[in-house]
C-alpha atoms as a PDB file:
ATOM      1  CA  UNK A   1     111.439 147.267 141.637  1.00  0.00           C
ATOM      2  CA  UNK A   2     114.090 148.203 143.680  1.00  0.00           C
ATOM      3  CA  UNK A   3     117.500 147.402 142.143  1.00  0.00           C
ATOM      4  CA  UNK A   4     118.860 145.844 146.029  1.00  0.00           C
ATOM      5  CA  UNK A   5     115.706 143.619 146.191  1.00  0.00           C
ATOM      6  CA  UNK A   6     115.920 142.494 142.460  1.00  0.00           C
ATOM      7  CA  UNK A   7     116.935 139.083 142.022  1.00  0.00           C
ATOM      8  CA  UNK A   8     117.687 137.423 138.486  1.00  0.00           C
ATOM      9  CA  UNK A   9     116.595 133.922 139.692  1.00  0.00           C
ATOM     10  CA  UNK A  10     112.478 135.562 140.869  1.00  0.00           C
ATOM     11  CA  UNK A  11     113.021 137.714 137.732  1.00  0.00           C
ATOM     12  CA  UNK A  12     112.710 134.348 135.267  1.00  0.00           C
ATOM     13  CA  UNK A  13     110.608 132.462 137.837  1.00  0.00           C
ATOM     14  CA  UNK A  14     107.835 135.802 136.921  1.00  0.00           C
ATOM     15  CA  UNK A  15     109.050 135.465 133.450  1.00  0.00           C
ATOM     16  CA  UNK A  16     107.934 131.724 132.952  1.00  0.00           C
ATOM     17  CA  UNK A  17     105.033 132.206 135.157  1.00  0.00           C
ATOM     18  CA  UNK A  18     103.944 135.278 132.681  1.00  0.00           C
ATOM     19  CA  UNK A  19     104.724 133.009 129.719  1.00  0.00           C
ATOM     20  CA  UNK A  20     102.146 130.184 130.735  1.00  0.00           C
ATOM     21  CA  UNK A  21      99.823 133.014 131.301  1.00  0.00           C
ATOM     22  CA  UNK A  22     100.122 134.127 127.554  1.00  0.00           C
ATOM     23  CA  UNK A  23      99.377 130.873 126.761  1.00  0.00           C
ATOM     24  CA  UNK A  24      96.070 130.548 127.961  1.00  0.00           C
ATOM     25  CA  UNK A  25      93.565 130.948 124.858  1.00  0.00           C
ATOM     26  CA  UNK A  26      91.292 132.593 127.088  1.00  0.00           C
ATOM     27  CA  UNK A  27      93.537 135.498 128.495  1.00  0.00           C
ATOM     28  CA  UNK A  28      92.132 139.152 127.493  1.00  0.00           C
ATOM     29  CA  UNK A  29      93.458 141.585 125.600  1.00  0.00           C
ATOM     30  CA  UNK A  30      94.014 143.581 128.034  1.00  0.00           C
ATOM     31  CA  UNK A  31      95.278 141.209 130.099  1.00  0.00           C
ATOM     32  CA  UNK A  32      98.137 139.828 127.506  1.00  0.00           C
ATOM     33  CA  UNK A  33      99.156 143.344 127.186  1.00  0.00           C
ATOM     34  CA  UNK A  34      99.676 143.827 130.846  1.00  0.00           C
ATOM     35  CA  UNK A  35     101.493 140.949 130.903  1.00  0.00           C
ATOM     36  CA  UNK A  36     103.578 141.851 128.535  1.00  0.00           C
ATOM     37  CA  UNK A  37     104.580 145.159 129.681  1.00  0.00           C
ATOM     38  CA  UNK A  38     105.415 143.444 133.154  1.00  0.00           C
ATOM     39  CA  UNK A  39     108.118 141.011 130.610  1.00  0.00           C
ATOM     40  CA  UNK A  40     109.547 143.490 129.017  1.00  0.00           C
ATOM     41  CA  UNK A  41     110.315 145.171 132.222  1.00  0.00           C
ATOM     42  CA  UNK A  42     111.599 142.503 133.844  1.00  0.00           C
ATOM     43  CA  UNK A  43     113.939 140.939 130.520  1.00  0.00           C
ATOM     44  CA  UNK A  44     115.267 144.791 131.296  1.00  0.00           C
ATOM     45  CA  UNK A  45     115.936 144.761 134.522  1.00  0.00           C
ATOM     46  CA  UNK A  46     117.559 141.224 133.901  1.00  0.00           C
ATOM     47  CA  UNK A  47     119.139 142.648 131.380  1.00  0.00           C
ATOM     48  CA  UNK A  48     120.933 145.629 132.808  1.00  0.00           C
ATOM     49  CA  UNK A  49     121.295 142.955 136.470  1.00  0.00           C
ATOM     50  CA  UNK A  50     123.545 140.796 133.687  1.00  0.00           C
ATOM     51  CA  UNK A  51     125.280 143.985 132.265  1.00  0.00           C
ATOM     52  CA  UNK A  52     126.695 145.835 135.788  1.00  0.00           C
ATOM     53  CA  UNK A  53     127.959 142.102 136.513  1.00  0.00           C
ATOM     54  CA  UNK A  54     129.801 141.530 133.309  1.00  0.00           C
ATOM     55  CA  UNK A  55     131.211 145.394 133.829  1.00  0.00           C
ATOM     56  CA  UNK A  56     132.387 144.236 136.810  1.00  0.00           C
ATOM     57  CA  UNK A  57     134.137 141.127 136.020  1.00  0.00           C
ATOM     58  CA  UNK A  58     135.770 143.167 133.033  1.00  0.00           C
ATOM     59  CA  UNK A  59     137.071 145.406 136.109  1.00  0.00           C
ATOM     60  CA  UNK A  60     138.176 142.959 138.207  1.00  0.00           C
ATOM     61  CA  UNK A  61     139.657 141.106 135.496  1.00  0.00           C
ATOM     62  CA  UNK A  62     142.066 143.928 134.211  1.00  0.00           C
ATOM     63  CA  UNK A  63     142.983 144.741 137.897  1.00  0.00           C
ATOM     64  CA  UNK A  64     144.313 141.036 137.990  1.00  0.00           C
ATOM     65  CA  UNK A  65     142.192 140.285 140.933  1.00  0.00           C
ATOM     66  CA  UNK A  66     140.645 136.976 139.251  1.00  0.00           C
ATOM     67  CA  UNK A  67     141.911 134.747 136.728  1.00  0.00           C
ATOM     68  CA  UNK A  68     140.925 135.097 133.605  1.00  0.00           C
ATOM     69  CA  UNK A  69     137.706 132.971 132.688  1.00  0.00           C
END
């Protein structure tokens, strides 16, 4: 996933989607599992998406070019 084409917002759309599919009693093993790696690479790519923003609000914040929240 490239990180200028990743979007937070399709991120947890694939993340709920992912959890129904988990759901299903009659999902394989080998299906739950790829479904799971595809989760946790997507909370981490959420993840680290949340972080650089936060970094830069932090940056921004200290430069006095927003208010404080």
């Amino acid at each position: 996933m490239a990180e200028n084409s990743f979007k937070l917002e399709e991120a947890f759309e694939k993340l709920d989607k992912i959890i129904v599919d988990l759901e299903n009693p009659d999902i394989s093993l080998e299906d739950s599992f790829a479904l799971y790696q595809e989760g946790v690479k997507l909370l981490k790519a959420s993840n680290d998406s949340i972080d650089k923003v936060e970094k830069e609000l932090i940056i921004l914040s200290e430069s006095g070019e927003i208010d404080e929240l």
